[in-house]
PDB file of N, CA and C in Angstrom:
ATOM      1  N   UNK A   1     107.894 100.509 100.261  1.00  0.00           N
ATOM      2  CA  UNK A   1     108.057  99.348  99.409  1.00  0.00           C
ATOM      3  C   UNK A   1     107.608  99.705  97.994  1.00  0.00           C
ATOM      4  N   UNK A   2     108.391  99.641  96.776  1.00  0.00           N
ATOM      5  CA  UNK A   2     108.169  99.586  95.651  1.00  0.00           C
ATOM      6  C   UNK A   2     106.953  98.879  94.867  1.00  0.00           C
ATOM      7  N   UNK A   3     106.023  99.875  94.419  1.00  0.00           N
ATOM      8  CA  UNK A   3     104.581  98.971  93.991  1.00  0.00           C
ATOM      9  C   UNK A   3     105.411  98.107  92.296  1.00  0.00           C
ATOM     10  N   UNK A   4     104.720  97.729  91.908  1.00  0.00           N
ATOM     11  CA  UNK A   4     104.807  97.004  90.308  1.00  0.00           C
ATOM     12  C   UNK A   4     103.595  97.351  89.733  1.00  0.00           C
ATOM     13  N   UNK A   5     103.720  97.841  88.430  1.00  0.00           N
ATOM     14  CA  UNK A   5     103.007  98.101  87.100  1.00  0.00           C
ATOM     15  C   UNK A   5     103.271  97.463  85.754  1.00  0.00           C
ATOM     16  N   UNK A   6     102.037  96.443  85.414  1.00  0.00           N
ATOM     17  CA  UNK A   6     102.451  95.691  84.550  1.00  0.00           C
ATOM     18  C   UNK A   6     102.218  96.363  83.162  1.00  0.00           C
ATOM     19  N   UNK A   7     103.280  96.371  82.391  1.00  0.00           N
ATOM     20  CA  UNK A   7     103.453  96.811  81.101  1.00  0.00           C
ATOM     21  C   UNK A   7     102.578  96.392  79.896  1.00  0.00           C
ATOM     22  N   UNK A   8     103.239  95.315  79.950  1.00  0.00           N
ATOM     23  CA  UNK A   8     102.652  94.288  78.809  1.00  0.00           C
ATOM     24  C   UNK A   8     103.671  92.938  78.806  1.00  0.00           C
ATOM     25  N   UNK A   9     103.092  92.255  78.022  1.00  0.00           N
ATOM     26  CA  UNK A   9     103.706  91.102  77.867  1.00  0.00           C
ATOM     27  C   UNK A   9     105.825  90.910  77.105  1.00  0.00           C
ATOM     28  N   UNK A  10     106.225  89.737  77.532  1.00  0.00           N
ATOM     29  CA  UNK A  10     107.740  89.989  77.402  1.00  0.00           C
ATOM     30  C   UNK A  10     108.049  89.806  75.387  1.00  0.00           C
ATOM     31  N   UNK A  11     107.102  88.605  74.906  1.00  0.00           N
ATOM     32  CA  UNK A  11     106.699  88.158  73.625  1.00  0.00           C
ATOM     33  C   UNK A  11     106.125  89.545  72.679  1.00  0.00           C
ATOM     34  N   UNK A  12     105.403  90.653  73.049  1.00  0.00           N
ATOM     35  CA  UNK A  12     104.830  91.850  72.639  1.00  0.00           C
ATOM     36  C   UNK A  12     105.998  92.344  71.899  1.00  0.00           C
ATOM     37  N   UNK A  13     107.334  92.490  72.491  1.00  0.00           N
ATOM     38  CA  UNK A  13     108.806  93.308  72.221  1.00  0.00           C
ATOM     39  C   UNK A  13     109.819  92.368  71.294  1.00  0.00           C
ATOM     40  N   UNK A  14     109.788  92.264  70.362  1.00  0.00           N
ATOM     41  CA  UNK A  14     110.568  91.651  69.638  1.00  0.00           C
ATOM     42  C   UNK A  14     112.292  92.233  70.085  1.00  0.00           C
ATOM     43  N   UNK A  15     113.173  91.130  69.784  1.00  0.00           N
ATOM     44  CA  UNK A  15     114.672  91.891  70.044  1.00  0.00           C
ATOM     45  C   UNK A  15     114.599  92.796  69.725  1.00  0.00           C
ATOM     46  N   UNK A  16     115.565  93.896  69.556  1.00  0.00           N
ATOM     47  CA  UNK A  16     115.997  95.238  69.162  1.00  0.00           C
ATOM     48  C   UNK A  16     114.806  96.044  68.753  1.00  0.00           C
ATOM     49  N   UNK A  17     113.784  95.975  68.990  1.00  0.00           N
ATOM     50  CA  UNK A  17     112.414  96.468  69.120  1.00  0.00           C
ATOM     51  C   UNK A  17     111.980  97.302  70.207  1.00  0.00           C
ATOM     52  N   UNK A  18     110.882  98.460  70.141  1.00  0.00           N
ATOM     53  CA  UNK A  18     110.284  99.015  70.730  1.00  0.00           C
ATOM     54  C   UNK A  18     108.787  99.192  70.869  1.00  0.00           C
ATOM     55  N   UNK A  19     108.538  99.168  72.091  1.00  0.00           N
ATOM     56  CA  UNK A  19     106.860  99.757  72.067  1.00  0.00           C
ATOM     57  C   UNK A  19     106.562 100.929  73.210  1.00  0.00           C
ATOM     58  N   UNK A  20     105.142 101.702  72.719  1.00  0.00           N
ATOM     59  CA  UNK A  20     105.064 102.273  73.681  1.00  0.00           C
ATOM     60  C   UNK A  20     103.643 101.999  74.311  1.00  0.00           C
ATOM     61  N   UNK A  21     104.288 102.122  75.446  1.00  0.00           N
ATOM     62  CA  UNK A  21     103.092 102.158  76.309  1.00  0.00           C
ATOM     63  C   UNK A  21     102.394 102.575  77.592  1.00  0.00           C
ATOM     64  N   UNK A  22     100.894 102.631  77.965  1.00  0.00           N
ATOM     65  CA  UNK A  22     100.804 104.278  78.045  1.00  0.00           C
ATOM     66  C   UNK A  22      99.791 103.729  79.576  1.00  0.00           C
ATOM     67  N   UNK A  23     100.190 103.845  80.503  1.00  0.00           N
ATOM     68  CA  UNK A  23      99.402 103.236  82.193  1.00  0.00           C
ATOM     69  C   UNK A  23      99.538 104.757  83.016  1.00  0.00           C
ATOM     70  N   UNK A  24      98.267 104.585  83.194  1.00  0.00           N
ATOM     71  CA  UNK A  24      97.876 105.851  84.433  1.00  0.00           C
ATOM     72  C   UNK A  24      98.620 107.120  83.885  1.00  0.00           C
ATOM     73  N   UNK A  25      99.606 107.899  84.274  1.00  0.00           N
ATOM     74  CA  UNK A  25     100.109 109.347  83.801  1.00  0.00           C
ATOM     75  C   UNK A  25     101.143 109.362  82.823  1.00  0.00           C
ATOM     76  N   UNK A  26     101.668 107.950  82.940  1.00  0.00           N
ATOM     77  CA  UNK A  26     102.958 107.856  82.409  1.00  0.00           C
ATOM     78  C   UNK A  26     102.923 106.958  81.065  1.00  0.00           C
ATOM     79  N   UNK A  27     103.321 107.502  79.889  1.00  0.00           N
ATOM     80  CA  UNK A  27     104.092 107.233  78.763  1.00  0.00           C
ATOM     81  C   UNK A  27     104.863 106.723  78.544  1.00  0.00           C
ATOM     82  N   UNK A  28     105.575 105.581  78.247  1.00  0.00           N
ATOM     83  CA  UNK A  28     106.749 104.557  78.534  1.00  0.00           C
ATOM     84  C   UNK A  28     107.156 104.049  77.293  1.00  0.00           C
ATOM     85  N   UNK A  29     108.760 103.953  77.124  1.00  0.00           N
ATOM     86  CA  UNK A  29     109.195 103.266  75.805  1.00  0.00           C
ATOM     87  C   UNK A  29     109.570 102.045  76.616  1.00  0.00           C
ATOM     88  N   UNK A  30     108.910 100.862  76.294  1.00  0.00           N
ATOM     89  CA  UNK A  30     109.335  99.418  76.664  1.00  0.00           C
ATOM     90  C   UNK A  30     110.868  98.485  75.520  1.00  0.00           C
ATOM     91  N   UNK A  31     111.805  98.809  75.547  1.00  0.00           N
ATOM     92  CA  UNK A  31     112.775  98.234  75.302  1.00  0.00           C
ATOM     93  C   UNK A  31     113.330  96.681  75.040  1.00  0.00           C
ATOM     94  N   UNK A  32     113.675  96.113  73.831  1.00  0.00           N
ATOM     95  CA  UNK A  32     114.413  94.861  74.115  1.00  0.00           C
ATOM     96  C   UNK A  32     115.455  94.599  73.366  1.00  0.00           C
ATOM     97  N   UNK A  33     116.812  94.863  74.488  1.00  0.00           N
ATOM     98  CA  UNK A  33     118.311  94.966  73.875  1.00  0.00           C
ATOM     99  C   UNK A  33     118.591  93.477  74.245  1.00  0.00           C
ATOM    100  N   UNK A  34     118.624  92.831  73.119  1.00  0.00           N
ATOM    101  CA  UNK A  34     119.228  91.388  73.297  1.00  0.00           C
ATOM    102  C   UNK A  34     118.956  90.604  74.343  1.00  0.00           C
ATOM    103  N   UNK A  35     116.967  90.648  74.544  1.00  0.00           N
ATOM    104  CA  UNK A  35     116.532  90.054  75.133  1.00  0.00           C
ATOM    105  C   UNK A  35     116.738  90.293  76.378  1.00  0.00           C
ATOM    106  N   UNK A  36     116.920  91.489  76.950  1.00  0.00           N
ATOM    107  CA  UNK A  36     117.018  92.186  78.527  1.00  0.00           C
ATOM    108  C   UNK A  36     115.896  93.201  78.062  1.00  0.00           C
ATOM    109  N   UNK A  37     115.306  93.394  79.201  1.00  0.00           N
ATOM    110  CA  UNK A  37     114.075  95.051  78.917  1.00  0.00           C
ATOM    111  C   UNK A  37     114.662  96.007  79.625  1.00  0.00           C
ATOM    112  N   UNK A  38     114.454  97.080  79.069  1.00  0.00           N
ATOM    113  CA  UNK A  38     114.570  98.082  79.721  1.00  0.00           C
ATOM    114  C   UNK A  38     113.718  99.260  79.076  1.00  0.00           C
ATOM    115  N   UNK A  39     113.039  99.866  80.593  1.00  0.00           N
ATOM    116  CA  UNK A  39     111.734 100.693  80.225  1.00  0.00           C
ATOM    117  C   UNK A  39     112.215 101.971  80.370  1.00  0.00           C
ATOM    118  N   UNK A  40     112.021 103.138  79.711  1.00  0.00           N
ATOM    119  CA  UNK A  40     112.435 104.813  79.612  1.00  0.00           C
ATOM    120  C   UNK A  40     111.035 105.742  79.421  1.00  0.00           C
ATOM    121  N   UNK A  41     111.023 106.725  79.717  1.00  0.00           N
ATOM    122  CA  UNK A  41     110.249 107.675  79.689  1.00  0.00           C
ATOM    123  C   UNK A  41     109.925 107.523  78.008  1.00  0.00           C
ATOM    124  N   UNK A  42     108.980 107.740  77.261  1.00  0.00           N
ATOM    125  CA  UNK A  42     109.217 107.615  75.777  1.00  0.00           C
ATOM    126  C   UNK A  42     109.049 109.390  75.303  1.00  0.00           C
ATOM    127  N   UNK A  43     108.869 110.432  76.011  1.00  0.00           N
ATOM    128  CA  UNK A  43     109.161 111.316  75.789  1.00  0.00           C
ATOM    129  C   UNK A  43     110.504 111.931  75.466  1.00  0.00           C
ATOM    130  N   UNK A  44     110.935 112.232  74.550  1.00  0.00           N
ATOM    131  CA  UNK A  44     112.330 112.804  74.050  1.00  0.00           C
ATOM    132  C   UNK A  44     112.161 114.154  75.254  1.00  0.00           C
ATOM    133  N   UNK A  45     113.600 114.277  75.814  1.00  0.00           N
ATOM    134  CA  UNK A  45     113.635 115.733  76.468  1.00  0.00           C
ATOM    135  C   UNK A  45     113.875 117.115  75.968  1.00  0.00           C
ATOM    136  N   UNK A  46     114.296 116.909  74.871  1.00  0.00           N
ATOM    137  CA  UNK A  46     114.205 118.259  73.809  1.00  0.00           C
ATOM    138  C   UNK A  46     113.306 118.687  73.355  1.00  0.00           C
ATOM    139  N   UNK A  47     112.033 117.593  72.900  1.00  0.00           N
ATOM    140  CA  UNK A  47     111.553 118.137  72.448  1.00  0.00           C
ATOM    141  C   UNK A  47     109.955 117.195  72.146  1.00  0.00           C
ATOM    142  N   UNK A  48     109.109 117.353  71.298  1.00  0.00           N
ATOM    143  CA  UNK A  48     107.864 116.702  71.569  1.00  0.00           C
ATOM    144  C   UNK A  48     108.413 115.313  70.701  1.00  0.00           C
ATOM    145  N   UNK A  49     109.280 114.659  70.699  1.00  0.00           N
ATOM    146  CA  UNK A  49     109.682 113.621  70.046  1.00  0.00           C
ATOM    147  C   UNK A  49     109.713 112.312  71.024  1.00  0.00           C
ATOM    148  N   UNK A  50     108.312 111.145  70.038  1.00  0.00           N
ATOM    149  CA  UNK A  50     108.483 109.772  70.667  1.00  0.00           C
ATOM    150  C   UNK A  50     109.450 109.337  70.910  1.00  0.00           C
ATOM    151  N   UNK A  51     110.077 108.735  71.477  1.00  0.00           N
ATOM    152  CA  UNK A  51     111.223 108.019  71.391  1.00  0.00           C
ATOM    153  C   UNK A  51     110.722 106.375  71.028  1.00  0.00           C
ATOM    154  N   UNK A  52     109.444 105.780  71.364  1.00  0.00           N
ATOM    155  CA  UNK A  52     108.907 104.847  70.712  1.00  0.00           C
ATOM    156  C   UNK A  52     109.016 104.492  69.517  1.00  0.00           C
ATOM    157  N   UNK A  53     108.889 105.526  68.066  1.00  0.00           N
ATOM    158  CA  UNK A  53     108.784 106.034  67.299  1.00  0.00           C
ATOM    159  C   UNK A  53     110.049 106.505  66.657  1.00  0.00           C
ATOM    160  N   UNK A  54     111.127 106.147  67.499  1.00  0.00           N
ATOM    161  CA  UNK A  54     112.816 106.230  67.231  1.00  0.00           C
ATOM    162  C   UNK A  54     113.304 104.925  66.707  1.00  0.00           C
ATOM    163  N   UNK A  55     114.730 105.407  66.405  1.00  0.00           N
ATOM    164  CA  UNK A  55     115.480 104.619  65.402  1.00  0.00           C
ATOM    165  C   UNK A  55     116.118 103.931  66.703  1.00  0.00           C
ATOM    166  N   UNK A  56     116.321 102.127  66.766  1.00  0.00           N
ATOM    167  CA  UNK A  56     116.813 101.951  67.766  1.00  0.00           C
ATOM    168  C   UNK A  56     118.060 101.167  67.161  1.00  0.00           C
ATOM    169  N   UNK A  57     119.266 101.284  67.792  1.00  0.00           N
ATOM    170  CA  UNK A  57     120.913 100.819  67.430  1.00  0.00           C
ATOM    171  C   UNK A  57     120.976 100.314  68.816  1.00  0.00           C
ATOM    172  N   UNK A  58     121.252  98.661  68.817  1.00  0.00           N
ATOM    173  CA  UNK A  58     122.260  98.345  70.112  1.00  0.00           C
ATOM    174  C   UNK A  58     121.213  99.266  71.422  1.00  0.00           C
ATOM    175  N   UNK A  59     122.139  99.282  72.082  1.00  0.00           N
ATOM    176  CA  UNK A  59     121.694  99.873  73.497  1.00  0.00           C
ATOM    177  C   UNK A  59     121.558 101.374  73.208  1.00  0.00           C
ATOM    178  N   UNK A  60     121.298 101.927  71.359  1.00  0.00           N
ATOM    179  CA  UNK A  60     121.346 103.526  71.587  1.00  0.00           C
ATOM    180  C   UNK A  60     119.855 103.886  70.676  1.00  0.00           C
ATOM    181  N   UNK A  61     118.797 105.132  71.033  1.00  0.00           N
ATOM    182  CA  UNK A  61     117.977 105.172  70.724  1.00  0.00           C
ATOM    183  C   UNK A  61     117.872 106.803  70.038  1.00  0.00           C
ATOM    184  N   UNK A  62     117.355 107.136  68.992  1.00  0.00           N
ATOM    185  CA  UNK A  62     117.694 107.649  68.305  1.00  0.00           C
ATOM    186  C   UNK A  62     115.921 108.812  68.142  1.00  0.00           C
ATOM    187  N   UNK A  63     116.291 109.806  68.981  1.00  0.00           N
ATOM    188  CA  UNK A  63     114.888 110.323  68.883  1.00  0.00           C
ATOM    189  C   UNK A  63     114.388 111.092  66.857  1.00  0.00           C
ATOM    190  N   UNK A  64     113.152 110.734  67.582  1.00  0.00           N
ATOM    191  CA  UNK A  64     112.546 110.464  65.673  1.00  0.00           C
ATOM    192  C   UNK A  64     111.974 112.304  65.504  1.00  0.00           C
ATOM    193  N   UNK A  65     112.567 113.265  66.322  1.00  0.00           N
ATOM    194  CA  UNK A  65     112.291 114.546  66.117  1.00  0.00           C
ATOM    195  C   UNK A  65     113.387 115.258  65.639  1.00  0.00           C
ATOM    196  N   UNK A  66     114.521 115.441  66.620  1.00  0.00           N
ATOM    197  CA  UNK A  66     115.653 116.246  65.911  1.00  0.00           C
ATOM    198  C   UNK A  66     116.473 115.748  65.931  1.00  0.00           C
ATOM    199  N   UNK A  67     116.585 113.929  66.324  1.00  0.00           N
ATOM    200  CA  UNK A  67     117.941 112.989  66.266  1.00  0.00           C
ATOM    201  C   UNK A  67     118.697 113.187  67.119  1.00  0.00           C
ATOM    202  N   UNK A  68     118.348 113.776  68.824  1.00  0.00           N
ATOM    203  CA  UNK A  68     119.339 112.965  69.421  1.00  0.00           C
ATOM    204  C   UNK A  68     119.108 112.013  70.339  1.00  0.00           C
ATOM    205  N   UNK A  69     120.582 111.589  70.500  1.00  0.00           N
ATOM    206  CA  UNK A  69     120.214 109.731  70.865  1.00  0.00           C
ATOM    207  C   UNK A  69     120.528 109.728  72.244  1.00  0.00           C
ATOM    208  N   UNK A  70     120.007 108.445  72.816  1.00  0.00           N
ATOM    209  CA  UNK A  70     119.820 108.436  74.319  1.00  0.00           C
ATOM    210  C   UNK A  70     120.298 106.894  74.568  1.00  0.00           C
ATOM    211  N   UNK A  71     120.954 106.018  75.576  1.00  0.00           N
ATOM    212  CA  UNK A  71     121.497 105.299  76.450  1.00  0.00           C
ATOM    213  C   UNK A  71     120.056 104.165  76.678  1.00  0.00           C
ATOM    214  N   UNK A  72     119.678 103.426  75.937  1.00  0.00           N
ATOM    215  CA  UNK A  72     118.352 102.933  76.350  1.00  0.00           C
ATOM    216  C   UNK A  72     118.433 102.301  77.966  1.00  0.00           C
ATOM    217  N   UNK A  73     119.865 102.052  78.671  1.00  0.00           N
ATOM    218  CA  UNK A  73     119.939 101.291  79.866  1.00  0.00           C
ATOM    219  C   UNK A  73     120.158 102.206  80.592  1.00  0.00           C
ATOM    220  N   UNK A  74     120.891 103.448  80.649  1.00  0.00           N
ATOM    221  CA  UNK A  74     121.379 104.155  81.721  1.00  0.00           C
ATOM    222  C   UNK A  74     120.160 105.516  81.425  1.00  0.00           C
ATOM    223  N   UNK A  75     119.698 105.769  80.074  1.00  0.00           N
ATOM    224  CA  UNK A  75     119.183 107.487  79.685  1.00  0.00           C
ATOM    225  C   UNK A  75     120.090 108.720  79.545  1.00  0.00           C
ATOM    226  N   UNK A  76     121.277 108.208  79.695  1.00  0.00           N
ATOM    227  CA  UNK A  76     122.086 109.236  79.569  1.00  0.00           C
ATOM    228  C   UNK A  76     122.182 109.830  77.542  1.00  0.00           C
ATOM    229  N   UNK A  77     122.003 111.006  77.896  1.00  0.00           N
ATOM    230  CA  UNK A  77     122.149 111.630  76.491  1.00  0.00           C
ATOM    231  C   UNK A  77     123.582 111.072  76.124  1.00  0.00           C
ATOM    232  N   UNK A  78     123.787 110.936  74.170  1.00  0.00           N
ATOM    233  CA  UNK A  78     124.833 110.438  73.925  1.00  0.00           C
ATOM    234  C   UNK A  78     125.405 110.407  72.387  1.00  0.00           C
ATOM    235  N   UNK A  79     124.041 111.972  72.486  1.00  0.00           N
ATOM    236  CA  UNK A  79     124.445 112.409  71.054  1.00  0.00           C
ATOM    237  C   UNK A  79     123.369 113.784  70.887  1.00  0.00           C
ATOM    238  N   UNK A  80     124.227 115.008  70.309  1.00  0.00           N
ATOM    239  CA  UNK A  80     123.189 116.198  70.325  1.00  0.00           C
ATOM    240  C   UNK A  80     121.855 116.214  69.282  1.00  0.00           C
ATOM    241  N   UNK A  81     120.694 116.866  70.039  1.00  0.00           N
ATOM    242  CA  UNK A  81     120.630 118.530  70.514  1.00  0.00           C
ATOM    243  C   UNK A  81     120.596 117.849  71.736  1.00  0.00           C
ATOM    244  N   UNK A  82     120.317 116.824  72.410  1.00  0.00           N
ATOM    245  CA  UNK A  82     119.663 116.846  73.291  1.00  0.00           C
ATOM    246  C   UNK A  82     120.647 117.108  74.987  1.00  0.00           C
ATOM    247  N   UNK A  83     120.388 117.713  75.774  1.00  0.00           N
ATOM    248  CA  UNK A  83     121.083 117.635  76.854  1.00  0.00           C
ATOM    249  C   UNK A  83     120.154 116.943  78.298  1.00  0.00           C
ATOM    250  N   UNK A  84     119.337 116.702  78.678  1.00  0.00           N
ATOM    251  CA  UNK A  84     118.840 116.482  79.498  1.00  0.00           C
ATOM    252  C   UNK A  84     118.657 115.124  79.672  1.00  0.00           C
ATOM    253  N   UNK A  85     119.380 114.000  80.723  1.00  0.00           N
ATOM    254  CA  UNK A  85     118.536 112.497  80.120  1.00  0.00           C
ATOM    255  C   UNK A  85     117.210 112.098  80.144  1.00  0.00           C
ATOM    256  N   UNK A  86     117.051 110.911  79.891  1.00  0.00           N
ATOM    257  CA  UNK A  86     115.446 110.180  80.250  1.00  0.00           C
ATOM    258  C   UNK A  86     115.849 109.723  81.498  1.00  0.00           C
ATOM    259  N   UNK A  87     114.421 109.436  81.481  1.00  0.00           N
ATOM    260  CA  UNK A  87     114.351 108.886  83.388  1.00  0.00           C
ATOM    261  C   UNK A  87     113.804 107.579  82.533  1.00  0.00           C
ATOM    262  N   UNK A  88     114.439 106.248  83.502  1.00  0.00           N
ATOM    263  CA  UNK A  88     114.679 104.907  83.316  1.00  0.00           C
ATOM    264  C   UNK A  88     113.937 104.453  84.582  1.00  0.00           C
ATOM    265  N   UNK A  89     113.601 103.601  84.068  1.00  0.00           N
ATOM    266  CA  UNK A  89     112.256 102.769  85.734  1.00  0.00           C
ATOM    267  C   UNK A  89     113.256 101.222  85.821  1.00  0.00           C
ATOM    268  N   UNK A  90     113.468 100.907  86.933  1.00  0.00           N
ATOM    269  CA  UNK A  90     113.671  99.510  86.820  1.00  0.00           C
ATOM    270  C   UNK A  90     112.642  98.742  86.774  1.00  0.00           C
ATOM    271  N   UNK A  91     113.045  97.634  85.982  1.00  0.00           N
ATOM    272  CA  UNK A  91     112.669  96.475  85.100  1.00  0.00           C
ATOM    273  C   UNK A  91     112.579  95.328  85.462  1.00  0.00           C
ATOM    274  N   UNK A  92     111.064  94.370  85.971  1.00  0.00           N
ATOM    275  CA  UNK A  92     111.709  93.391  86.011  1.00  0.00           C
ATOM    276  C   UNK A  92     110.493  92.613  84.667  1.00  0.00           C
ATOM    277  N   UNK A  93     111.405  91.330  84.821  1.00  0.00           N
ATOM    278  CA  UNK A  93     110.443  90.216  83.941  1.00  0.00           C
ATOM    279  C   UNK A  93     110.221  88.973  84.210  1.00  0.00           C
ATOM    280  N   UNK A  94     108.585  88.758  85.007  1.00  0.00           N
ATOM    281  CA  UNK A  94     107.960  87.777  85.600  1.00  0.00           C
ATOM    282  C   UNK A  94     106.818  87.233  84.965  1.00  0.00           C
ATOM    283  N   UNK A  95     106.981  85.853  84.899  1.00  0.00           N
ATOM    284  CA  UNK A  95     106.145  84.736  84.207  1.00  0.00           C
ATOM    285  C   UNK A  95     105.298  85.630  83.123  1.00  0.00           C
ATOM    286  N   UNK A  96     106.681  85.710  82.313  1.00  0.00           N
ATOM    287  CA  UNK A  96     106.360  86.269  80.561  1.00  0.00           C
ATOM    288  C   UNK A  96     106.452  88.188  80.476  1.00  0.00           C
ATOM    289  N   UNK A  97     105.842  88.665  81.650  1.00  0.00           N
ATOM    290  CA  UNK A  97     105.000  90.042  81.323  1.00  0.00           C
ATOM    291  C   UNK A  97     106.368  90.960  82.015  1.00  0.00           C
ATOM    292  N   UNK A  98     106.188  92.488  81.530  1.00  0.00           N
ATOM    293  CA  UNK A  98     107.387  93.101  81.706  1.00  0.00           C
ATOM    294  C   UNK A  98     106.638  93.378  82.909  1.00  0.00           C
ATOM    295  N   UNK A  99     107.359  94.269  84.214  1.00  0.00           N
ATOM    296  CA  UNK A  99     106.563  95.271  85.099  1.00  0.00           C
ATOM    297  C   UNK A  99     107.706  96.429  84.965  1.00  0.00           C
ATOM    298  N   UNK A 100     107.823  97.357  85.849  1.00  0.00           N
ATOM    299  CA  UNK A 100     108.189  98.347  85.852  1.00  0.00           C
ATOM    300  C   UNK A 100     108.208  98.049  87.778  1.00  0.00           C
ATOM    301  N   UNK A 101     108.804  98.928  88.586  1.00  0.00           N
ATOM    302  CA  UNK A 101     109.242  99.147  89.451  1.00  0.00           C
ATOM    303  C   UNK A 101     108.779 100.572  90.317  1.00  0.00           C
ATOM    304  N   UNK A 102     107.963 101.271  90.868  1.00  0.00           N
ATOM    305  CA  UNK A 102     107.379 102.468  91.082  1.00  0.00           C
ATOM    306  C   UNK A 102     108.192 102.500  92.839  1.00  0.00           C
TER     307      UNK A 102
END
């Protein structure tokens, strides 16, 4: 059975906004594309680049090291250097606060 890890609050994430945030081992970019969340690894896979700390467009996130962009819903790479995706946690959002899905 899938544990839950609470993020932070749903109000914390402004629309088209990012935060990061940082529980037990894991580093997390907390997401809000038109008021849906979606949580990603906030490590860029190329390279030591936040993705927190990225340029965010629509559903595309724009790493703030060598610029390439990533799928904030799926992680699929979707623009070079980068080839490798992010790993994406499912998301849910209960009375206000994000969790994550383990």
């Amino acid at each position: 059975m899938p544990s839950k890890i609470e993020l932070c609050n749903a109000s914390d994430v402004e629309v088209g906004a990012v935060l990061k945030v940082e529980r037990d081992d894991l580093a997390l970019a907390v997401f809000n594309v038109d008021g849906e969340f979606f949580v990603t690894d906030d490590h860029c896979t190329h390279g030591p680049g936040s993705l927190s700390e990225g340029f965010v467009d629509g559903d595309v996130v724009e790493c703030n090291f060598h610029g390439g962009q990533f799928n904030i819903k799926t992680g699929a790479v979707v623009g070079p250097p980068c080839m490798v995706p992010i790993r994406t946690y499912p998301t849910v959002v209960e009375d206000g606060k994000v969790f994550i899905e383990l």
